[in-house]
PDB file of N, CA and C in Angstrom:
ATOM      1  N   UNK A   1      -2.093 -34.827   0.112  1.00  0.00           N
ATOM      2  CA  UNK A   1      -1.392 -34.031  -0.868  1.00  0.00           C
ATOM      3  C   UNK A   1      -1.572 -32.562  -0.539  1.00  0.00           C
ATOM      4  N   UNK A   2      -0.606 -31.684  -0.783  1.00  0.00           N
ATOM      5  CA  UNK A   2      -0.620 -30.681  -0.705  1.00  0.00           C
ATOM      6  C   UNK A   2      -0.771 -29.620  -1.669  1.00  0.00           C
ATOM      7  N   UNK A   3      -1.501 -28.683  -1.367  1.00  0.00           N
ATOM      8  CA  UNK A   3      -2.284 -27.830  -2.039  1.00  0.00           C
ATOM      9  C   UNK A   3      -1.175 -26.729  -2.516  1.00  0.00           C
ATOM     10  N   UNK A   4      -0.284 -26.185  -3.653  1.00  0.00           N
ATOM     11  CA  UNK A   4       0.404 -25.107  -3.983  1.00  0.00           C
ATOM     12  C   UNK A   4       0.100 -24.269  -3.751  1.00  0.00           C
ATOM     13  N   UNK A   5      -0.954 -23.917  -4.411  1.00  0.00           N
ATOM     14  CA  UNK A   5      -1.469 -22.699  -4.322  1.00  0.00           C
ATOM     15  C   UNK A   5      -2.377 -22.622  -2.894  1.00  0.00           C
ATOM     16  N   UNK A   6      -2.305 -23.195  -1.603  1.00  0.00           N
ATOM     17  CA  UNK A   6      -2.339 -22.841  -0.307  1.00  0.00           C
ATOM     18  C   UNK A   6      -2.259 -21.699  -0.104  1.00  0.00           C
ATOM     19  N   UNK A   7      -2.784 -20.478   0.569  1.00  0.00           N
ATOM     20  CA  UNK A   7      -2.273 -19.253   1.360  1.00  0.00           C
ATOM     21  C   UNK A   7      -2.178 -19.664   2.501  1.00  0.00           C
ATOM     22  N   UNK A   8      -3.494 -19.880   2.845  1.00  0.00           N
ATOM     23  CA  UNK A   8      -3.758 -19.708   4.639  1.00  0.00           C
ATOM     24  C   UNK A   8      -3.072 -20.677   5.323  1.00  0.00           C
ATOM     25  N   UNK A   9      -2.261 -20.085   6.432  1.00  0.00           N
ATOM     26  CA  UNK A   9      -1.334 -20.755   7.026  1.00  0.00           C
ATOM     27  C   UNK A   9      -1.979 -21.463   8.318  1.00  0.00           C
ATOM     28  N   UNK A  10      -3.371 -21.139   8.429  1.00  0.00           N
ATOM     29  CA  UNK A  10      -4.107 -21.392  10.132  1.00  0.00           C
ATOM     30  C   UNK A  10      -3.414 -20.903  11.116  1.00  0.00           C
ATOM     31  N   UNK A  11      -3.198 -19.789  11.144  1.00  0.00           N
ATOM     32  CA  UNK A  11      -2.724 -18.969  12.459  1.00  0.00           C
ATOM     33  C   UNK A  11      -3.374 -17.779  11.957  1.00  0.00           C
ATOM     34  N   UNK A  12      -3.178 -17.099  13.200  1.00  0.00           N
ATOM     35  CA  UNK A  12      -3.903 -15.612  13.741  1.00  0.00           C
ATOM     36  C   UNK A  12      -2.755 -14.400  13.522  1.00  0.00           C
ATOM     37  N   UNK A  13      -3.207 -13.194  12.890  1.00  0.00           N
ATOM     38  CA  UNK A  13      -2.517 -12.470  13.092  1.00  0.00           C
ATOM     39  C   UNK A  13      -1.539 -11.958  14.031  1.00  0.00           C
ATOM     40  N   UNK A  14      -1.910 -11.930  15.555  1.00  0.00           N
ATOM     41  CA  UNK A  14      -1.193 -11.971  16.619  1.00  0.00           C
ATOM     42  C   UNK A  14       0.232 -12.807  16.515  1.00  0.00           C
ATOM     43  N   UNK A  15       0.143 -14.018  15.895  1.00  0.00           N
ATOM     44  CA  UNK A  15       1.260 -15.117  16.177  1.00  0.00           C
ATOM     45  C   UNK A  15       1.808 -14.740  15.189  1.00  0.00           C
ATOM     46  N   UNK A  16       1.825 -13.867  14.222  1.00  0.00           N
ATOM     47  CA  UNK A  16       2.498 -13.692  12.984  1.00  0.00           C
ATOM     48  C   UNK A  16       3.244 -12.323  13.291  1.00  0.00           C
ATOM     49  N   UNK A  17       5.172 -12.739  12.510  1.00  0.00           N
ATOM     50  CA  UNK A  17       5.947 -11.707  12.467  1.00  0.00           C
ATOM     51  C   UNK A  17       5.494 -10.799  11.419  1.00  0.00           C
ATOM     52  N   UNK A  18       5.620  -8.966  11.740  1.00  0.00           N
ATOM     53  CA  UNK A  18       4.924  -8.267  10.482  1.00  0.00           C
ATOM     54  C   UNK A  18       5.301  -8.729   9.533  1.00  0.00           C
ATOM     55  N   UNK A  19       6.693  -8.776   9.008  1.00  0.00           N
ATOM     56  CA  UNK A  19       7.002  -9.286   7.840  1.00  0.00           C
ATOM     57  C   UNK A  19       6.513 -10.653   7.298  1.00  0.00           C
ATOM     58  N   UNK A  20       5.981 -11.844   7.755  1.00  0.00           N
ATOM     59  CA  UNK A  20       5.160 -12.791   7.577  1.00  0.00           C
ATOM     60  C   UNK A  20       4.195 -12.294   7.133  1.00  0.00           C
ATOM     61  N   UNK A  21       3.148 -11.446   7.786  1.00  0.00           N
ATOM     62  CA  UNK A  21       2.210 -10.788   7.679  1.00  0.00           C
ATOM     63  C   UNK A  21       2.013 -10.185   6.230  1.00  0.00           C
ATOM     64  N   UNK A  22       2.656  -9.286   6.181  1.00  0.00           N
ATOM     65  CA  UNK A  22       2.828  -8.689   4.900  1.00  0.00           C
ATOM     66  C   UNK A  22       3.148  -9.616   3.782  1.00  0.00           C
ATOM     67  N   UNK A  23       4.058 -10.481   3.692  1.00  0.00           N
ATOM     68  CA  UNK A  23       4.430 -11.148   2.598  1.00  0.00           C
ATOM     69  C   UNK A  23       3.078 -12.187   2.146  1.00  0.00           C
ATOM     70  N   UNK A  24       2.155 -12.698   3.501  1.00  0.00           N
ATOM     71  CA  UNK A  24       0.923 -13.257   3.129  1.00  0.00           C
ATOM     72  C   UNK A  24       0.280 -12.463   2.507  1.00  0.00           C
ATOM     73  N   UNK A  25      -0.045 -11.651   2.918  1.00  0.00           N
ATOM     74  CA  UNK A  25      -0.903 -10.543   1.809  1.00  0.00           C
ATOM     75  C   UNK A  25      -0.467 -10.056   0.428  1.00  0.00           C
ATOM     76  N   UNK A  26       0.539 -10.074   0.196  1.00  0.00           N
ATOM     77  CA  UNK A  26       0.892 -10.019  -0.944  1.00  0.00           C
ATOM     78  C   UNK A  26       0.909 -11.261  -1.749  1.00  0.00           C
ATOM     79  N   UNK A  27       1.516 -12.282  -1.337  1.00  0.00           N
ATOM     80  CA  UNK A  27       1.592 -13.663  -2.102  1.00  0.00           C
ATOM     81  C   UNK A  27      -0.505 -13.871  -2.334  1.00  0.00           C
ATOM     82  N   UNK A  28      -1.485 -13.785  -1.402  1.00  0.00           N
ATOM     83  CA  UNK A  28      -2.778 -13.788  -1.571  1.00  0.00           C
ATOM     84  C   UNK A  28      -2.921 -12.674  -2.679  1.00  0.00           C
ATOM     85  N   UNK A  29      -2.338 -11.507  -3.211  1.00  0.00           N
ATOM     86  CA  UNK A  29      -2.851 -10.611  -4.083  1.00  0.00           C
ATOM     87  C   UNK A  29      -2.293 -11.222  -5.517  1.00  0.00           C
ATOM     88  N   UNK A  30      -0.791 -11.294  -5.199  1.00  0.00           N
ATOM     89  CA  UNK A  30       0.144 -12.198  -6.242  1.00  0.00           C
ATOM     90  C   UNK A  30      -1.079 -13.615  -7.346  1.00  0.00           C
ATOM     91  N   UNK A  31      -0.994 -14.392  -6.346  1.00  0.00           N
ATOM     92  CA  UNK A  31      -2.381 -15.489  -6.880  1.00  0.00           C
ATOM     93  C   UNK A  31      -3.599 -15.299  -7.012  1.00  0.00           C
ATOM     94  N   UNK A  32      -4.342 -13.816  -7.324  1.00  0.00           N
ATOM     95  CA  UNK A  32      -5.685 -14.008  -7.388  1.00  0.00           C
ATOM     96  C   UNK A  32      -5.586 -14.001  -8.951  1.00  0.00           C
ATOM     97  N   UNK A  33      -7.240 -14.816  -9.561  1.00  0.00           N
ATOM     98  CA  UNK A  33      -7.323 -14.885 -10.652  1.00  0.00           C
ATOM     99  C   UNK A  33      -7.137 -13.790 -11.425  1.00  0.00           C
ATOM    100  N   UNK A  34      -6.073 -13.577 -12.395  1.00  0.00           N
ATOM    101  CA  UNK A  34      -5.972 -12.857 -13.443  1.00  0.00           C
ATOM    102  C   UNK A  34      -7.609 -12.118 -14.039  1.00  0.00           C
ATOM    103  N   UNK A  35      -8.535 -13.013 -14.350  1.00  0.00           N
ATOM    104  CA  UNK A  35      -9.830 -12.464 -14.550  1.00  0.00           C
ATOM    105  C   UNK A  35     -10.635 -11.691 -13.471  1.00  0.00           C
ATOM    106  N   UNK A  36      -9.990 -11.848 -12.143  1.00  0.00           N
ATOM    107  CA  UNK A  36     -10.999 -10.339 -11.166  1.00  0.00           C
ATOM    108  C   UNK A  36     -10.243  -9.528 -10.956  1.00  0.00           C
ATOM    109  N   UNK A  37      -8.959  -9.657 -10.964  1.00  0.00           N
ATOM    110  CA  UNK A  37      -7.605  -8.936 -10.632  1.00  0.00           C
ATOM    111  C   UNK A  37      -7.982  -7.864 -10.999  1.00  0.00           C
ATOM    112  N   UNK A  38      -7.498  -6.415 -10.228  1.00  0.00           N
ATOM    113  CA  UNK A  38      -7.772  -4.855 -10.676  1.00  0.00           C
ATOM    114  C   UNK A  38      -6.151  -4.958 -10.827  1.00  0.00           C
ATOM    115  N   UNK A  39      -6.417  -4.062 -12.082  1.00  0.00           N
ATOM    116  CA  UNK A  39      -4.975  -3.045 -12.760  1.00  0.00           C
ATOM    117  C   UNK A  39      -4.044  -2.995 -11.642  1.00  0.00           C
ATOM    118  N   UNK A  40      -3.002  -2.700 -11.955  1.00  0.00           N
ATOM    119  CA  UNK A  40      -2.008  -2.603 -11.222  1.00  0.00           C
ATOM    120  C   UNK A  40      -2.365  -1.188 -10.700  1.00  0.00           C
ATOM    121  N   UNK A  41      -2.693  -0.299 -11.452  1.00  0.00           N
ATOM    122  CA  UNK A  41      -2.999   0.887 -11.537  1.00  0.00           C
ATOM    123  C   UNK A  41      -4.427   1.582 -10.902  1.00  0.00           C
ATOM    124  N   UNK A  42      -5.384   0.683 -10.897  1.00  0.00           N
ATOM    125  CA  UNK A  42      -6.807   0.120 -10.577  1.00  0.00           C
ATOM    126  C   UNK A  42      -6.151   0.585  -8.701  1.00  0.00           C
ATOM    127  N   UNK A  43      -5.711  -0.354  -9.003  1.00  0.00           N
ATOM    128  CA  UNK A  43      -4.838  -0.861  -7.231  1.00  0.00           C
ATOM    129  C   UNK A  43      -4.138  -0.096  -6.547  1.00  0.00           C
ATOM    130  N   UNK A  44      -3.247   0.408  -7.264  1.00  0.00           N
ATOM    131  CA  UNK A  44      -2.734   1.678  -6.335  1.00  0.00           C
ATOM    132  C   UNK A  44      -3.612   2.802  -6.006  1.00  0.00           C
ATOM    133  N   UNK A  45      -4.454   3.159  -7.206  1.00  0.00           N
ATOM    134  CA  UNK A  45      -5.066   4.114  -6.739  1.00  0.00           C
ATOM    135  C   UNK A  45      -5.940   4.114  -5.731  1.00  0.00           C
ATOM    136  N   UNK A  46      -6.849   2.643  -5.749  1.00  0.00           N
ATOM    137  CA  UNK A  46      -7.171   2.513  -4.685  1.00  0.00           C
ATOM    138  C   UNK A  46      -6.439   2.784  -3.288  1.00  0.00           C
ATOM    139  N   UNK A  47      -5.589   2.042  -2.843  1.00  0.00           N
ATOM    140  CA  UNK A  47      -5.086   2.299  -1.969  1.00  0.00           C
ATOM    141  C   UNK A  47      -4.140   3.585  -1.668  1.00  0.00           C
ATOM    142  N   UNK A  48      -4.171   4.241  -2.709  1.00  0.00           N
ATOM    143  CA  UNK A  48      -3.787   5.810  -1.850  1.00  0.00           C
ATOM    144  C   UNK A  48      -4.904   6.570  -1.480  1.00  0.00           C
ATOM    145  N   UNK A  49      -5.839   6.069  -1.805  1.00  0.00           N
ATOM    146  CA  UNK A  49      -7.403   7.070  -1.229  1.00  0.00           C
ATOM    147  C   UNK A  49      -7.491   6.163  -0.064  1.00  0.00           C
ATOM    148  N   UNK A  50      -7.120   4.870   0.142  1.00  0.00           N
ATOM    149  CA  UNK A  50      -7.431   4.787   1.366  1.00  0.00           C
ATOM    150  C   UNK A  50      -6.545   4.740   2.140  1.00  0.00           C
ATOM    151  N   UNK A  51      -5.123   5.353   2.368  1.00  0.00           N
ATOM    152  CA  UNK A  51      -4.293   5.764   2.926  1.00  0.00           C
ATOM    153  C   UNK A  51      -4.830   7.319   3.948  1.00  0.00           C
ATOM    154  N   UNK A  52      -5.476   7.752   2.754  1.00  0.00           N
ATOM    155  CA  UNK A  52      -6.141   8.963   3.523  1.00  0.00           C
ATOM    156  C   UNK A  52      -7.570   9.188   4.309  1.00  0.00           C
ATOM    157  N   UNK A  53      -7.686   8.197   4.107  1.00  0.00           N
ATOM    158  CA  UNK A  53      -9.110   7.985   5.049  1.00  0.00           C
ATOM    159  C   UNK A  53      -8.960   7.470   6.535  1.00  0.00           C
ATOM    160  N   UNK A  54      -9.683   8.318   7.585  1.00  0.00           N
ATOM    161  CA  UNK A  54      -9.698   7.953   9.019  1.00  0.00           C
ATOM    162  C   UNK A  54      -9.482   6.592   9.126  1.00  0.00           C
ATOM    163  N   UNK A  55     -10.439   6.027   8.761  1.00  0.00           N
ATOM    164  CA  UNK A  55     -10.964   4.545   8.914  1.00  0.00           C
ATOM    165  C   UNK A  55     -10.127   3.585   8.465  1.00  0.00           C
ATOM    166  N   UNK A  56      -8.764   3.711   8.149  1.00  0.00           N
ATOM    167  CA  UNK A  56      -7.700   2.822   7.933  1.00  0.00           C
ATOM    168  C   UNK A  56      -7.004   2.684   9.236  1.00  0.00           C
ATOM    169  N   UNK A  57      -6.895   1.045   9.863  1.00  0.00           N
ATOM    170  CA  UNK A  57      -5.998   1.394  11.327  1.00  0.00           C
ATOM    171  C   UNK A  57      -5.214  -0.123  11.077  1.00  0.00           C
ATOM    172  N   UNK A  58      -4.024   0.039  10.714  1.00  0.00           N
ATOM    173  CA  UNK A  58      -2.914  -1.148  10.777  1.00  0.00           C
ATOM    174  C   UNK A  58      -3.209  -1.923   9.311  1.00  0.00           C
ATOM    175  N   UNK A  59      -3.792  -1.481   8.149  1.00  0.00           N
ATOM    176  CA  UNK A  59      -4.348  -1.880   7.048  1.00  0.00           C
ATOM    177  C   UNK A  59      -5.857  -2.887   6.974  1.00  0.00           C
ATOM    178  N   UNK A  60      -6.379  -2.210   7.888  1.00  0.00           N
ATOM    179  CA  UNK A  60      -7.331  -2.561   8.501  1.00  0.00           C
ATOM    180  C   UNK A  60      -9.018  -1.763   8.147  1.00  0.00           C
ATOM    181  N   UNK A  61      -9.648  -1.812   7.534  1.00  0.00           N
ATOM    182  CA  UNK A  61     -10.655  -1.014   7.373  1.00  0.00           C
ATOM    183  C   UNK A  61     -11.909  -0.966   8.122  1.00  0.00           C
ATOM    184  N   UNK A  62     -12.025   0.395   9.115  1.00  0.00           N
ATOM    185  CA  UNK A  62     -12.723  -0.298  10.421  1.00  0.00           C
ATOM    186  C   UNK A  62     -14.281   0.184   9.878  1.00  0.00           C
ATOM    187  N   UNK A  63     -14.558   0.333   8.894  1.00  0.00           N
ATOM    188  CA  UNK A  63     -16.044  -0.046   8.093  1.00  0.00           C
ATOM    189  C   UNK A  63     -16.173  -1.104   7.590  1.00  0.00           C
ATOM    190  N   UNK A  64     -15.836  -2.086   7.419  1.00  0.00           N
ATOM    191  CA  UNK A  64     -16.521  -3.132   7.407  1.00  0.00           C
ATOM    192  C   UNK A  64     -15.349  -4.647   7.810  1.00  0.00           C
ATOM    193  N   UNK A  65     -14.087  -4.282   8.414  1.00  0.00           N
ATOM    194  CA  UNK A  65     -13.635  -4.922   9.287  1.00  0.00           C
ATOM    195  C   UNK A  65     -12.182  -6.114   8.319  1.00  0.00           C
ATOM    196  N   UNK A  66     -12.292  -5.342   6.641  1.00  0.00           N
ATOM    197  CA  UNK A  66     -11.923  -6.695   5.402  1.00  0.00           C
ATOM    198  C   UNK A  66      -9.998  -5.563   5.692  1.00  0.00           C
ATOM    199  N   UNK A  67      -8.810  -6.388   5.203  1.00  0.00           N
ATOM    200  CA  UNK A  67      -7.745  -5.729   5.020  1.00  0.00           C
ATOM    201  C   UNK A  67      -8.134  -4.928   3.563  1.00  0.00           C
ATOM    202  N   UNK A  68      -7.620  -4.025   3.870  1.00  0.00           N
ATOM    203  CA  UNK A  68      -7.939  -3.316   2.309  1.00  0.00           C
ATOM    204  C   UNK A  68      -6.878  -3.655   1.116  1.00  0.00           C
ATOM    205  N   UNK A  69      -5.829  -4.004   1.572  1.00  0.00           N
ATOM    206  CA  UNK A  69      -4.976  -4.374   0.093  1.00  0.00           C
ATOM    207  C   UNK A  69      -5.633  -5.550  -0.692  1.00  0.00           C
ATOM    208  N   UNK A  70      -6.459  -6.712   0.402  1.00  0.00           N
ATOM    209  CA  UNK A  70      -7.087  -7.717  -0.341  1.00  0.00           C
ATOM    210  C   UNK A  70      -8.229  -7.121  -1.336  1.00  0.00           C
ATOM    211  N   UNK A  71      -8.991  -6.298  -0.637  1.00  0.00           N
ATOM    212  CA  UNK A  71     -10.542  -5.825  -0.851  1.00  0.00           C
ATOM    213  C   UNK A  71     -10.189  -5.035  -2.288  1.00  0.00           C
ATOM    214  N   UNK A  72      -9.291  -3.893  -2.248  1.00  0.00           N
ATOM    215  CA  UNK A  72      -8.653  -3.344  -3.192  1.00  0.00           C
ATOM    216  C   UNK A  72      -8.236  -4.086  -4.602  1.00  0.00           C
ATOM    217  N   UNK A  73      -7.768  -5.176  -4.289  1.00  0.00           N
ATOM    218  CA  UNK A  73      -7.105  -6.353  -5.495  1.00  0.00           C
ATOM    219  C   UNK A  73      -8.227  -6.942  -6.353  1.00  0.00           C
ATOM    220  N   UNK A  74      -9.399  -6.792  -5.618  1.00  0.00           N
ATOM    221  CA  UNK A  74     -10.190  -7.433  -6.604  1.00  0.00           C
ATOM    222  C   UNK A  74     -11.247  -6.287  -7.279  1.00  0.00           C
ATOM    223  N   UNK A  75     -10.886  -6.195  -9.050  1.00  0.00           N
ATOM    224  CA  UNK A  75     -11.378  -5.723  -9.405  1.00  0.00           C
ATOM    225  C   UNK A  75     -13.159  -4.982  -9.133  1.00  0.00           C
ATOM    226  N   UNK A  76     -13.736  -5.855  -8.631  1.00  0.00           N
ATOM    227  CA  UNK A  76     -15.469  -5.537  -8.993  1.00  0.00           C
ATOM    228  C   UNK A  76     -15.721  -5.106  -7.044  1.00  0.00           C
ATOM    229  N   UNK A  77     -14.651  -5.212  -6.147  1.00  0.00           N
ATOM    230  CA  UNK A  77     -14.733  -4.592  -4.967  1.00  0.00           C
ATOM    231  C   UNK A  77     -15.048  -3.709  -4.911  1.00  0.00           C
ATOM    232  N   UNK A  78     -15.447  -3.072  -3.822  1.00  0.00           N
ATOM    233  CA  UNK A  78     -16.158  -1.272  -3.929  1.00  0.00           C
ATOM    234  C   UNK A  78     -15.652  -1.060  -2.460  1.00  0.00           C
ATOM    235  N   UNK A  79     -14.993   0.160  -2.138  1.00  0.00           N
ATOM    236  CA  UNK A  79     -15.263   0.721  -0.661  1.00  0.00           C
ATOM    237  C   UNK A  79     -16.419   0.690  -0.278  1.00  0.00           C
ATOM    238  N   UNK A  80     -16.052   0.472   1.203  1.00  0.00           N
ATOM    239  CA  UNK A  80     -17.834  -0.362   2.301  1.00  0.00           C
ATOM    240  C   UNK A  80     -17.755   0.999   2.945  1.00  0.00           C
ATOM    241  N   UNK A  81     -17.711   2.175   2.758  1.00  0.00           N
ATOM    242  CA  UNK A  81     -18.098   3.206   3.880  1.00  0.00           C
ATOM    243  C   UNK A  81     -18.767   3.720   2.873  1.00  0.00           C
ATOM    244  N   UNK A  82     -19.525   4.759   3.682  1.00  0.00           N
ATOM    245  CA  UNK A  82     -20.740   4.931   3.300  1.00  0.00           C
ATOM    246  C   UNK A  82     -20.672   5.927   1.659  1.00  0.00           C
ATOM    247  N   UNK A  83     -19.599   6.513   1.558  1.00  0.00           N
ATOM    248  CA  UNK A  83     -19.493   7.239   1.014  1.00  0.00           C
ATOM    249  C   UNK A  83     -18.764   6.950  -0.455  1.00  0.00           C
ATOM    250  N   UNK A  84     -18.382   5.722  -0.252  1.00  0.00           N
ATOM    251  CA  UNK A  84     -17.487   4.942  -0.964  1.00  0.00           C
ATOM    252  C   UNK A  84     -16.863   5.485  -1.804  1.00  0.00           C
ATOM    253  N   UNK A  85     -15.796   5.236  -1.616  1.00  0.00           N
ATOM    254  CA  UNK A  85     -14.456   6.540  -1.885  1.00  0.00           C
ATOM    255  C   UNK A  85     -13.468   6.050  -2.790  1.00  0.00           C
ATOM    256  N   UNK A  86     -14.393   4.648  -3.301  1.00  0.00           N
ATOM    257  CA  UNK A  86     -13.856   4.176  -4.706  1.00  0.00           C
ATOM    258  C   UNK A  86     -14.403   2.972  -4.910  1.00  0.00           C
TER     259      UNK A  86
END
């Protein structure tokens, strides 16, 4: 039987079209539990501070290696650099 709420497709980023790419990450933000979920608002802001930080490369956070739109989505997450910038 198959699982609905499935994300992971078992492939590697490499084999994935961006737009695949992207739409996984969103459908994974789409389904997280309502109870860790950060604000919509929570969320953007996050991610415009880390728009401006070096350490973003392809939505990629090269301090501690997590995509940041996921890391961002969940409420009780914290930026992993040292300085933590939210």
């Amino acid at each position: 039987m198959t699982d609905p709420l499935r994300i992971c497709k078992r492939c590697l980023l490499k084999d994935m079209e961006e737009n695949e790419y992207y739409e996984s990450v969103a459908q994974y933000v789409s389904l997280l539990d309502p109870n860790i979920k950060a604000s919509p608002e929570l969320y953007e802001k996050r991610l415009s501070i880390c728009k401006t930080c070096d350490r973003l490369v392809s939505g990629i956070c090269r301090s501690c290696g997590c995509f940041v739109e996921m890391r961002a989505a969940v409420e009780k997450n914290r930026c992993p650099s040292e300085e933590h910038r939210w």
